[in-house]
Every structure is written in structure tokens, then in C-alpha cells.
PDB file of N, CA and C in Angstrom:
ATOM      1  N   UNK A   1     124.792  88.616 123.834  1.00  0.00           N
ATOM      2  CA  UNK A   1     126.049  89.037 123.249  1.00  0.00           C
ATOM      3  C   UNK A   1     126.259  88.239 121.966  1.00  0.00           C
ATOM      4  N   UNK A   2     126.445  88.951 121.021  1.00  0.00           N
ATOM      5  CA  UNK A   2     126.773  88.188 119.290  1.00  0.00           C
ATOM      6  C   UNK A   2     128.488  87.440 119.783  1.00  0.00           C
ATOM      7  N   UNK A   3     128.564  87.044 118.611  1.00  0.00           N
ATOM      8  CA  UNK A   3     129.207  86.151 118.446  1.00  0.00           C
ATOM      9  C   UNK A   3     131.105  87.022 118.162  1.00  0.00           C
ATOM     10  N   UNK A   4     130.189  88.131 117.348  1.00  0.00           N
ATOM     11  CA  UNK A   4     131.198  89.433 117.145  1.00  0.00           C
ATOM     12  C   UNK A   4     131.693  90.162 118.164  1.00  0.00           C
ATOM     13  N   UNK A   5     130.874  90.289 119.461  1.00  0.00           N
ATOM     14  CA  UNK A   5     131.460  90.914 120.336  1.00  0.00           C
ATOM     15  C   UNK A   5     131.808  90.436 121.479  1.00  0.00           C
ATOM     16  N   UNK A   6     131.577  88.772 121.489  1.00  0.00           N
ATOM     17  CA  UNK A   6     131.932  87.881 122.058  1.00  0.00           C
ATOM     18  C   UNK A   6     133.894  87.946 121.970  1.00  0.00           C
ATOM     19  N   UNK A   7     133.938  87.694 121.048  1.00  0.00           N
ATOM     20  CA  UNK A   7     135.489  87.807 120.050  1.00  0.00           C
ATOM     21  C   UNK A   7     136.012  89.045 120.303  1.00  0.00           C
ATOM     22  N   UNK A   8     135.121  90.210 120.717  1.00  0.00           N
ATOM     23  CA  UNK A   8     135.982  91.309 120.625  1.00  0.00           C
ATOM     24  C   UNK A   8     136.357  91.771 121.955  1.00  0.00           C
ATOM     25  N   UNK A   9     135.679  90.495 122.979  1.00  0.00           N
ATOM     26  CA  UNK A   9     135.640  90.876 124.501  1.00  0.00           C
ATOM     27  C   UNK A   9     137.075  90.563 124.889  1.00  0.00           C
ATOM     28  N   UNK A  10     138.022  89.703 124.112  1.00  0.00           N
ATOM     29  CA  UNK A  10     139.527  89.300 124.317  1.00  0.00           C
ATOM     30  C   UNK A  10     140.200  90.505 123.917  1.00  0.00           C
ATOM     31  N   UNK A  11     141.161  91.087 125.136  1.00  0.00           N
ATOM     32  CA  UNK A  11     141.983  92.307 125.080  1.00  0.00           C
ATOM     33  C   UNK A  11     143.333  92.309 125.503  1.00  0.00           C
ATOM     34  N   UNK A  12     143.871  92.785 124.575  1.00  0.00           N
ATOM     35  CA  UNK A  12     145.535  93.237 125.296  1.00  0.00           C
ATOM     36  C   UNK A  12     145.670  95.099 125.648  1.00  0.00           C
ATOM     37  N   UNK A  13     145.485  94.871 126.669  1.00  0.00           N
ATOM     38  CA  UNK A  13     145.619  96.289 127.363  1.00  0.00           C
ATOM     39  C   UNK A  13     143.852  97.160 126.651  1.00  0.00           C
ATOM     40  N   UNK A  14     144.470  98.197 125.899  1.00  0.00           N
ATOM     41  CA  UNK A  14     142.820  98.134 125.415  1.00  0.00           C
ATOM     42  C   UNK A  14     142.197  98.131 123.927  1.00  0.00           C
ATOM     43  N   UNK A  15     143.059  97.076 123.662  1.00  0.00           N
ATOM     44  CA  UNK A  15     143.037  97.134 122.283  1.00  0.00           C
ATOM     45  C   UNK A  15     142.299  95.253 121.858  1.00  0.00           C
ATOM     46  N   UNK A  16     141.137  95.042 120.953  1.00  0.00           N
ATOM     47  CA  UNK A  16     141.021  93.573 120.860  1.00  0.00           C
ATOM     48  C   UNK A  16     141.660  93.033 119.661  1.00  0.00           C
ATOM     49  N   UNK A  17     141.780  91.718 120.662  1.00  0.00           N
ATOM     50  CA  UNK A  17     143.172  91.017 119.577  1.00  0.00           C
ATOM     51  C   UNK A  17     141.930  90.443 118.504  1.00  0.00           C
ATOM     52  N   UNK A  18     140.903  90.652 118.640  1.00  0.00           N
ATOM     53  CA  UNK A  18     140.165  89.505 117.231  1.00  0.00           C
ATOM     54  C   UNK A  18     140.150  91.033 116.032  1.00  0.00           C
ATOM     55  N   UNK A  19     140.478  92.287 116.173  1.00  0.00           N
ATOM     56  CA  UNK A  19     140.660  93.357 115.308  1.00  0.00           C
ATOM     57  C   UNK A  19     142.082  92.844 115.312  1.00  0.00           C
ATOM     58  N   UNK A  20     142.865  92.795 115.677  1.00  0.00           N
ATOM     59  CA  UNK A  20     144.447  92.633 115.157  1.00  0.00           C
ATOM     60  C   UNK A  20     144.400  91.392 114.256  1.00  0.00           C
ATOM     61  N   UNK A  21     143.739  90.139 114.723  1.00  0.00           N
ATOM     62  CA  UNK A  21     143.972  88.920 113.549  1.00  0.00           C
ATOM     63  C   UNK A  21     143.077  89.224 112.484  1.00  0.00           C
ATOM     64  N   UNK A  22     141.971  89.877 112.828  1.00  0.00           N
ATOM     65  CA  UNK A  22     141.287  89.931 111.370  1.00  0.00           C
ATOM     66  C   UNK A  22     142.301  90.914 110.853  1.00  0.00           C
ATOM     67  N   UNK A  23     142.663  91.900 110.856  1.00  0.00           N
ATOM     68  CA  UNK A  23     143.344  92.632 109.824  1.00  0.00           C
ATOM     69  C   UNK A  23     145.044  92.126 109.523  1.00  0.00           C
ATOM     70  N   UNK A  24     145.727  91.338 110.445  1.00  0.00           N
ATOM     71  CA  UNK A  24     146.499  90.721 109.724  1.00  0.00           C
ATOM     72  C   UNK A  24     146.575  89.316 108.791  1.00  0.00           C
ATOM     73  N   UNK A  25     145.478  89.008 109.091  1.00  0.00           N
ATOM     74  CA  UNK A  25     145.087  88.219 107.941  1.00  0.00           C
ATOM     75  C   UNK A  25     144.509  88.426 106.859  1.00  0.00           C
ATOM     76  N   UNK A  26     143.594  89.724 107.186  1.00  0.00           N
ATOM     77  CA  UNK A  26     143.369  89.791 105.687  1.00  0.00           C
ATOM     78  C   UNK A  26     144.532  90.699 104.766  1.00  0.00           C
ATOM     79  N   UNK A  27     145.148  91.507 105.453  1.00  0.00           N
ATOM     80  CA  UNK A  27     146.575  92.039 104.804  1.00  0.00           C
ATOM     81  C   UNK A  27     147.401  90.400 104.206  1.00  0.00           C
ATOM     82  N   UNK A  28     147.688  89.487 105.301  1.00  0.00           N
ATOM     83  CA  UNK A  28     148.280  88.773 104.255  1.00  0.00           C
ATOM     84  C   UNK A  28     147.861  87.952 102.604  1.00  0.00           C
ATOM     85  N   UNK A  29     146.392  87.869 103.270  1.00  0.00           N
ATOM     86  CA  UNK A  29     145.831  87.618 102.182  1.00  0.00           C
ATOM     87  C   UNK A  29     145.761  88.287 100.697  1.00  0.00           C
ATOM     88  N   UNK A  30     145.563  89.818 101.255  1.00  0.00           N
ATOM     89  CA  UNK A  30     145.533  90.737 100.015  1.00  0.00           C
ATOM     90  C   UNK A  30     146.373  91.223  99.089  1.00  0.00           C
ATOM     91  N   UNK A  31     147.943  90.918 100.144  1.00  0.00           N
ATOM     92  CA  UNK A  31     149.290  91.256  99.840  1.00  0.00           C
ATOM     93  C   UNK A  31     149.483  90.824  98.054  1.00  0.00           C
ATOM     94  N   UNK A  32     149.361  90.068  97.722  1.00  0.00           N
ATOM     95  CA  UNK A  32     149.679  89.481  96.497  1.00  0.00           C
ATOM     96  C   UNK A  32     148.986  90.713  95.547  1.00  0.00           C
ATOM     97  N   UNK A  33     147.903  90.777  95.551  1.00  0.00           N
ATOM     98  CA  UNK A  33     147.252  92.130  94.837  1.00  0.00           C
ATOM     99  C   UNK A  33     147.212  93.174  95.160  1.00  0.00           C
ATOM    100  N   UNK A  34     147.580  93.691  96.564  1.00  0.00           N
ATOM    101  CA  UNK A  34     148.604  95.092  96.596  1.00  0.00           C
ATOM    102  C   UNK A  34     149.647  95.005  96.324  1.00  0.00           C
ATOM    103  N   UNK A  35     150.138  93.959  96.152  1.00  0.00           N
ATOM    104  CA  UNK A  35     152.085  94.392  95.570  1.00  0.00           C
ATOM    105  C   UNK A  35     151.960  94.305  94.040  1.00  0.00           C
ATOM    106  N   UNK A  36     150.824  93.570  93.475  1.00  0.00           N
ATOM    107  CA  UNK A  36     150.825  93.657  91.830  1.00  0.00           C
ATOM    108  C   UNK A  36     149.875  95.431  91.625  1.00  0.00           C
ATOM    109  N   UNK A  37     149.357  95.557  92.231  1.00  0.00           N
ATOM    110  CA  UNK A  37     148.582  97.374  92.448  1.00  0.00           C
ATOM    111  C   UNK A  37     149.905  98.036  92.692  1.00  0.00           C
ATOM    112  N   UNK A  38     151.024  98.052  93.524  1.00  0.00           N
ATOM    113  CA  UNK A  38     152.404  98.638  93.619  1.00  0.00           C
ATOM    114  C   UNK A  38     153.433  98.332  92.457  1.00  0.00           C
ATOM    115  N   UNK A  39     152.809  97.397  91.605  1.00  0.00           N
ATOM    116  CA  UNK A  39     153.237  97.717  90.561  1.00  0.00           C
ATOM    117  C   UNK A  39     153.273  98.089  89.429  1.00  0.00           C
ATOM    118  N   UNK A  40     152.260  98.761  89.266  1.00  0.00           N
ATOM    119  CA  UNK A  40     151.500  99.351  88.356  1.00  0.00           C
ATOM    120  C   UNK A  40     152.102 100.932  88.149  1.00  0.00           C
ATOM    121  N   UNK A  41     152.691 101.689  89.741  1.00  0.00           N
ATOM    122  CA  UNK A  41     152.959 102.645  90.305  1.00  0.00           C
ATOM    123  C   UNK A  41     154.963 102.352  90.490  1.00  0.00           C
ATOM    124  N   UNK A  42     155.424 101.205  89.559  1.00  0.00           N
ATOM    125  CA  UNK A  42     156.924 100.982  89.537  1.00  0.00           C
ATOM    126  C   UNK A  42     157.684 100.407  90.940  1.00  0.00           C
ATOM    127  N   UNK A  43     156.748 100.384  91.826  1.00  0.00           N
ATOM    128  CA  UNK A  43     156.976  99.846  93.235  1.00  0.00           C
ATOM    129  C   UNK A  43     157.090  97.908  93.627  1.00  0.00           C
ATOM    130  N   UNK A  44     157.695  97.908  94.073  1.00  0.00           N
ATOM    131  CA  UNK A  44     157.959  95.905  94.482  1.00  0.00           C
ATOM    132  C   UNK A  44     157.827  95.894  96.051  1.00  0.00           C
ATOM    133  N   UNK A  45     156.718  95.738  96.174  1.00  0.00           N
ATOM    134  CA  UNK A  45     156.504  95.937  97.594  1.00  0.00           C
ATOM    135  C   UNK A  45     156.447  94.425  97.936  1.00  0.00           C
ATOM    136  N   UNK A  46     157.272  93.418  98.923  1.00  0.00           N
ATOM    137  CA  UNK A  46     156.845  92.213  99.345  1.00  0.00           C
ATOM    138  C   UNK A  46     155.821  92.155 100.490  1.00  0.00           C
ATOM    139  N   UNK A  47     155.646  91.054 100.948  1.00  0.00           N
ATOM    140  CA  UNK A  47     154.269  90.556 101.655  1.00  0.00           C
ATOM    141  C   UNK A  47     154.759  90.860 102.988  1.00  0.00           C
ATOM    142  N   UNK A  48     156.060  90.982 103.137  1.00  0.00           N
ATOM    143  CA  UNK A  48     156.531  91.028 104.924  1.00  0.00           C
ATOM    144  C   UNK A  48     156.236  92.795 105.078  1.00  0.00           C
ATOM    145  N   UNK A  49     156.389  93.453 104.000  1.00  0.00           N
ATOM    146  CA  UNK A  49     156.455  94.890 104.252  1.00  0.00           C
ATOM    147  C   UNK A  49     155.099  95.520 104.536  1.00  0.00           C
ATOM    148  N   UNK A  50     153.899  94.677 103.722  1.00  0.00           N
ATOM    149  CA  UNK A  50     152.470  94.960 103.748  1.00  0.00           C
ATOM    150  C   UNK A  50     152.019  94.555 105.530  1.00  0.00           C
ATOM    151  N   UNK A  51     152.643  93.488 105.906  1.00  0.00           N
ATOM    152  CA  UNK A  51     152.015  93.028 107.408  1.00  0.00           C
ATOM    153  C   UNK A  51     152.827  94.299 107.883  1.00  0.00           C
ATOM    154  N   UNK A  52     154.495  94.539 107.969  1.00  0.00           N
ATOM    155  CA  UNK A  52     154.681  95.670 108.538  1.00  0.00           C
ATOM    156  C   UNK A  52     153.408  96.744 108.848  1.00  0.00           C
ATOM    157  N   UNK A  53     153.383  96.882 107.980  1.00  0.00           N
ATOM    158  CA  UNK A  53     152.199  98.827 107.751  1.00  0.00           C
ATOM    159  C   UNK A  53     151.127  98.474 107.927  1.00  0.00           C
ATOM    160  N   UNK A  54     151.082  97.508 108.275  1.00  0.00           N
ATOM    161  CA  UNK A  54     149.122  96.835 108.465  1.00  0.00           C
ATOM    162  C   UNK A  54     148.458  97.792 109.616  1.00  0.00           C
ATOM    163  N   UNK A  55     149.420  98.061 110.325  1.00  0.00           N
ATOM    164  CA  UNK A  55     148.551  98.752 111.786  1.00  0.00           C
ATOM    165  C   UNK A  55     148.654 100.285 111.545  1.00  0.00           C
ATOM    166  N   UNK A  56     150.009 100.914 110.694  1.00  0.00           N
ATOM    167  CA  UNK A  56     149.957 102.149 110.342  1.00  0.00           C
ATOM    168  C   UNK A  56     148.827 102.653 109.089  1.00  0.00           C
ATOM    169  N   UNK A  57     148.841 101.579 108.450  1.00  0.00           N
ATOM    170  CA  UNK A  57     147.855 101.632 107.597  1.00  0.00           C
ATOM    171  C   UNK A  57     146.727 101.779 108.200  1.00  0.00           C
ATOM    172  N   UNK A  58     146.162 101.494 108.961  1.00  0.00           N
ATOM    173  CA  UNK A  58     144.749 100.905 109.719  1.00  0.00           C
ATOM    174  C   UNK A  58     144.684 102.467 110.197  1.00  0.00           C
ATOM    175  N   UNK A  59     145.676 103.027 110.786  1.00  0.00           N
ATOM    176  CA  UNK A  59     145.451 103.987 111.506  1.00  0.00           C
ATOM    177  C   UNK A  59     145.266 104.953 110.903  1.00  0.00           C
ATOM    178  N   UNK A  60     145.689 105.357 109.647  1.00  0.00           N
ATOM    179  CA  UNK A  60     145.437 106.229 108.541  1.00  0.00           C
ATOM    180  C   UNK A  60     144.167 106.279 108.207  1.00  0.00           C
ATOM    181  N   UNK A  61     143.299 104.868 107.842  1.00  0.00           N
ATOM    182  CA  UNK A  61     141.861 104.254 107.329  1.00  0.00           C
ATOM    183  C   UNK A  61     141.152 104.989 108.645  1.00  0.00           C
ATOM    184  N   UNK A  62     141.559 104.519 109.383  1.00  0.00           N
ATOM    185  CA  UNK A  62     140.923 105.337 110.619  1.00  0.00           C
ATOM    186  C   UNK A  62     140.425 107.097 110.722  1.00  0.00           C
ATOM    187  N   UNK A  63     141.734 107.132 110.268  1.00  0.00           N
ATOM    188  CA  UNK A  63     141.552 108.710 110.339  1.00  0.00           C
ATOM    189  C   UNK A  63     140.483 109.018 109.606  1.00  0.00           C
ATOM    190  N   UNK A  64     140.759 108.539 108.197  1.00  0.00           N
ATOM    191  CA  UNK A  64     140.055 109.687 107.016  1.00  0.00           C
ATOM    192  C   UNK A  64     138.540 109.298 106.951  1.00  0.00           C
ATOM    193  N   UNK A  65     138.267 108.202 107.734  1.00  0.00           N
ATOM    194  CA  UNK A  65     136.759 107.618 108.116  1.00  0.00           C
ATOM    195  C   UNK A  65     136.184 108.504 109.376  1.00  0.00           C
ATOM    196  N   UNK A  66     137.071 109.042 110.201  1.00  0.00           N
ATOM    197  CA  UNK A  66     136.995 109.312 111.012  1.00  0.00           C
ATOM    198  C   UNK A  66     136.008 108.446 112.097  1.00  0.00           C
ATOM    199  N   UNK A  67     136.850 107.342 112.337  1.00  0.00           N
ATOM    200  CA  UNK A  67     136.533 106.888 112.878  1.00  0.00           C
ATOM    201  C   UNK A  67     137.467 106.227 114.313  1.00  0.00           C
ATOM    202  N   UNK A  68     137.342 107.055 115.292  1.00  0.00           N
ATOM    203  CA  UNK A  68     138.177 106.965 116.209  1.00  0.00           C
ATOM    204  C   UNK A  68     138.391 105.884 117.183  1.00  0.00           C
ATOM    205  N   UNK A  69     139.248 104.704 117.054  1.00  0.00           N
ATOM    206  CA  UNK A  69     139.361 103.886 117.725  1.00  0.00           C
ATOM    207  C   UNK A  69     140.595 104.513 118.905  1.00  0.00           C
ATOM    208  N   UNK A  70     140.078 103.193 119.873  1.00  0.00           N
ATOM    209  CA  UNK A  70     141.630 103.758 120.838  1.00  0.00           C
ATOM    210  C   UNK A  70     142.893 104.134 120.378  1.00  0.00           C
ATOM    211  N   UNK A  71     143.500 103.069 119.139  1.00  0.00           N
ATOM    212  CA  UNK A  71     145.039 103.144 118.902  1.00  0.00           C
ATOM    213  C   UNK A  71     145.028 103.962 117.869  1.00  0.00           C
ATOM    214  N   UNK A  72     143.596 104.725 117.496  1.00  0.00           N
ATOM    215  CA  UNK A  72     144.105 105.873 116.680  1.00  0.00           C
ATOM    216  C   UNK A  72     143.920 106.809 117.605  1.00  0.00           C
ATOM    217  N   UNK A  73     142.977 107.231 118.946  1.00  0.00           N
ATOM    218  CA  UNK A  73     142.884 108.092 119.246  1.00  0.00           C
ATOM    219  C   UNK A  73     144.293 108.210 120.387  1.00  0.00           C
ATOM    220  N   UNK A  74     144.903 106.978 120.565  1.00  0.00           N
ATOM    221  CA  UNK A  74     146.987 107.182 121.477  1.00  0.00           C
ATOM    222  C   UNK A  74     147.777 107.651 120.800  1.00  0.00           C
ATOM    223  N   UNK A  75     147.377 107.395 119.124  1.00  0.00           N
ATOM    224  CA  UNK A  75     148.376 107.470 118.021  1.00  0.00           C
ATOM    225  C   UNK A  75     148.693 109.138 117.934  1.00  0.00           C
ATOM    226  N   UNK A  76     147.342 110.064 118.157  1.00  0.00           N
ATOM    227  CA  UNK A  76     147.750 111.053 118.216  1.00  0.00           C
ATOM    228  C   UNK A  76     147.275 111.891 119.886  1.00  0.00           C
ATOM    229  N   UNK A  77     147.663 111.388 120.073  1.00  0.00           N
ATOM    230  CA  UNK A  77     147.287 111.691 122.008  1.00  0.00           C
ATOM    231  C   UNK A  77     149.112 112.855 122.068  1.00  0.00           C
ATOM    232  N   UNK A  78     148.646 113.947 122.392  1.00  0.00           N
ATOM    233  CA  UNK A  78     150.066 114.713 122.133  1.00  0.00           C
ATOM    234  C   UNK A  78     150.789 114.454 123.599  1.00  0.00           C
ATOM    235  N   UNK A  79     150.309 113.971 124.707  1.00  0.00           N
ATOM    236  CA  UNK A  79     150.698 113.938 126.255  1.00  0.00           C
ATOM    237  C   UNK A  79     150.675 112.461 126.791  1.00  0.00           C
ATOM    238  N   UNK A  80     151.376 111.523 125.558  1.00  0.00           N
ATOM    239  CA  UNK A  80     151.819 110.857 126.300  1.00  0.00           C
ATOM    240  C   UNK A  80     151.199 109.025 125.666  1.00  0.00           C
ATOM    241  N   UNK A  81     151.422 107.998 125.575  1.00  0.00           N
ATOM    242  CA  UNK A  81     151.308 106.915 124.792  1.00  0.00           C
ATOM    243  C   UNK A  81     152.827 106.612 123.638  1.00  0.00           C
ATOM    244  N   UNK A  82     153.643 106.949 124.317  1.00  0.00           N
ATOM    245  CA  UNK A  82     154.706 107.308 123.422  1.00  0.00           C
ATOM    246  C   UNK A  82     155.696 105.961 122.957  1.00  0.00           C
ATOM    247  N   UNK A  83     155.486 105.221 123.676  1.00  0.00           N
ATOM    248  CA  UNK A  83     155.837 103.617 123.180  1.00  0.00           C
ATOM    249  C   UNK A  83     154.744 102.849 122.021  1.00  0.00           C
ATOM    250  N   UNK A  84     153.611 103.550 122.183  1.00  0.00           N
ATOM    251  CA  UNK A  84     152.939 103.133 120.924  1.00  0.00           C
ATOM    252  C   UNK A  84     153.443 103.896 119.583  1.00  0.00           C
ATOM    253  N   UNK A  85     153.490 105.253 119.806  1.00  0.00           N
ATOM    254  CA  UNK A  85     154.393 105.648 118.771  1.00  0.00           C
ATOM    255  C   UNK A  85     155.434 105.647 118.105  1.00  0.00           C
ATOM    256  N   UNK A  86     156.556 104.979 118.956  1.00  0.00           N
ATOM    257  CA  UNK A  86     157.650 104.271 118.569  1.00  0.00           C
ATOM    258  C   UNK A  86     157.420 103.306 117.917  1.00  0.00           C
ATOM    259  N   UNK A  87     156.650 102.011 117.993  1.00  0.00           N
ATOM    260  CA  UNK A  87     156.480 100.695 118.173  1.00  0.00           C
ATOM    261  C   UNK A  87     155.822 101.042 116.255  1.00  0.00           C
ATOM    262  N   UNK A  88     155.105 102.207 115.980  1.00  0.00           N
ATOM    263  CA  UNK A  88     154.387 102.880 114.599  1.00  0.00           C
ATOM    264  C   UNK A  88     155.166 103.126 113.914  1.00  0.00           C
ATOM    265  N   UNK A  89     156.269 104.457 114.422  1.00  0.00           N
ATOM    266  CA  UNK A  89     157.429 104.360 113.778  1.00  0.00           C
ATOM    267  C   UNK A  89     158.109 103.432 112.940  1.00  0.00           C
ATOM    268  N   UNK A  90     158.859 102.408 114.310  1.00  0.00           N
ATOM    269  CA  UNK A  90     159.410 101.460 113.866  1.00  0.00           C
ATOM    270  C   UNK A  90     158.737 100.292 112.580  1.00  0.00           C
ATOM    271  N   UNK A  91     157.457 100.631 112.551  1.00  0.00           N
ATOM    272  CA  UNK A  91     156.828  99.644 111.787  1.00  0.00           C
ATOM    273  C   UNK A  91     156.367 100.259 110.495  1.00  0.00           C
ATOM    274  N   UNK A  92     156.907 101.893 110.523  1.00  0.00           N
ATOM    275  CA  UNK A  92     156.819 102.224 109.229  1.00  0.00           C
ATOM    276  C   UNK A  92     158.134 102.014 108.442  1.00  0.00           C
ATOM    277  N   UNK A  93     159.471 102.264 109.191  1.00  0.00           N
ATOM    278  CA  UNK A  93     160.434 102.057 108.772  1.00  0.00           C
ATOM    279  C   UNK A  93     161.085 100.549 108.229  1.00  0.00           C
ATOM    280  N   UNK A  94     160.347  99.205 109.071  1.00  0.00           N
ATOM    281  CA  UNK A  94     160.817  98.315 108.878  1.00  0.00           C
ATOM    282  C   UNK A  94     159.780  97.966 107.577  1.00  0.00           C
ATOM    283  N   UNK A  95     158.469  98.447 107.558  1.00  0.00           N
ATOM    284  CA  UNK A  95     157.565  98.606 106.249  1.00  0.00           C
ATOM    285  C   UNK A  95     158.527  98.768 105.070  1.00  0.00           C
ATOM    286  N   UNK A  96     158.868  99.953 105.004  1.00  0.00           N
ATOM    287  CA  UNK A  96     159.394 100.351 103.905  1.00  0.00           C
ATOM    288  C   UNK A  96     160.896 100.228 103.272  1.00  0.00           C
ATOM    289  N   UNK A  97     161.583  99.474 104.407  1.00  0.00           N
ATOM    290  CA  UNK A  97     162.863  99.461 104.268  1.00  0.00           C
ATOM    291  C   UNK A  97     163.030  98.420 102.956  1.00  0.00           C
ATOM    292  N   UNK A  98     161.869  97.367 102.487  1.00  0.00           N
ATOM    293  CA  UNK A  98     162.257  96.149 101.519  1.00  0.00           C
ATOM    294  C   UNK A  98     162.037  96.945 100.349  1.00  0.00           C
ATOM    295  N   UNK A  99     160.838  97.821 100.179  1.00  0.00           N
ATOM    296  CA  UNK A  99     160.327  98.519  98.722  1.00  0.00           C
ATOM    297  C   UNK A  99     161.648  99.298  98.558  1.00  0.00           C
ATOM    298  N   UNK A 100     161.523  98.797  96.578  1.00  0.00           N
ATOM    299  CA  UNK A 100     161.926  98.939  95.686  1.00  0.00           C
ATOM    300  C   UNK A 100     161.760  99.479  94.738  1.00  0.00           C
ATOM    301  N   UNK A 101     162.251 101.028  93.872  1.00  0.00           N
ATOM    302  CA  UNK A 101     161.782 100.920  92.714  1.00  0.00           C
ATOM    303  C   UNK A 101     162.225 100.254  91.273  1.00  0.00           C
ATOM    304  N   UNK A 102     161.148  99.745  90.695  1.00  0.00           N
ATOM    305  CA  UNK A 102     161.278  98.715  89.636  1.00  0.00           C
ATOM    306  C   UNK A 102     161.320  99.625  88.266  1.00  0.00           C
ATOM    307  N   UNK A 103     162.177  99.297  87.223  1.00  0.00           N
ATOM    308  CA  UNK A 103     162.367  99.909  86.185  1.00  0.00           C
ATOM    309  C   UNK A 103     161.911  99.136  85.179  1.00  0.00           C
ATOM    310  N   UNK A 104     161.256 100.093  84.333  1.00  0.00           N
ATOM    311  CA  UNK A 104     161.028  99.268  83.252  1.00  0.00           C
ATOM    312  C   UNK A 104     161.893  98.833  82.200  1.00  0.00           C
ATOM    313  N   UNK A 105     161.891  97.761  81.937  1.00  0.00           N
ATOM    314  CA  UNK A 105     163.028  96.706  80.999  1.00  0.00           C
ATOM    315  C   UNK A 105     162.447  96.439  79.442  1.00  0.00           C
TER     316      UNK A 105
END
């Protein structure tokens, strides 16, 4: 067993938490140059709003790769996972609730 799937053998329900810290870390990391990329497009996106959408985001990346992980394949499960969909919801709304549009001065 690698070292990679060693890390990926730690689970919350059926999802691995070493995919949740790698991608919220590297979202926080990147945040600074997606919110200067959001502003290019008149947008002020802060760093709390980017971790928001980190998992809705992911799930989107998912899609168009088509590449079906579990919490994309609950995300659209039509019969039922429906607290994960809330929990998406809510994390698009609390995403977007800080962005701003910025005017030029």
C-alpha cells in the first residue's frame, strides 16, 4: 500500500478526509490569486468565501472531468442523500454571500 492510499484509507462515512485537507488547503493557499483573477472580472471575492465553495467547486471539477467520485455521484443521486445537498446549498450561499461588485474608480 503507497503512502497515498495509506492517507486515503482515513474516512468519514465514505468520503476520505486526506481529499478534504488536500483541497482545503490548497484553496486556501490559492485564494489570494483567485480573488486577484476575480478581479480582473470586477468581483472581490475574500478567502473565507473561496474555502466556502471549495467542495461545490470540487463537485463541478468533478463533473466536467467526469470523473465520478462518491460526493459527486450523492450530489446528484435524485432518491435521496439530501442532507448532503443542503449542507452544498448552504455552502454556496454562505460562498457567495461576502462577493462584491467592485467599480472602477
Amino acid at each position: 500500500m503507497g503512502i497515498i492510499a495509506y492517507l486515503r484509507s482515513f474516512r468519514f462515512g465514505e468520503y476520505a478526509i486526506f481529499d478534504f485537507t488536500v483541497s482545503f488547503v490548497a484553496v486556501y493557499l490559492l485564494a489570494p490569486y483567485l480573488s486577484r483573477l476575480g478581479r480582473k472580472f470586477n468581483l472581490d471575492i475574500p478567502r473565507r468565501s473561496w474555502l466556502y465553495l471549495t467542495l461545490p467547486i470540487s463537485v463541478v471539477v468533478h463533473l466536467v472531468f467526469l470523473t465520478f467520485t462518491p460526493m459527486t455521484r450523492n450530489v446528484f443521486d435524485l432518491h435521496g442523500h439530501y442532507l448532503l445537498k443542503v449542507v452544498m446549498v448552504g455552502l454556496i450561499v454562505l460562498g457567495t454571500k461576502d462577493m462584491k461588485r467592485v467599480t472602477e474608480s
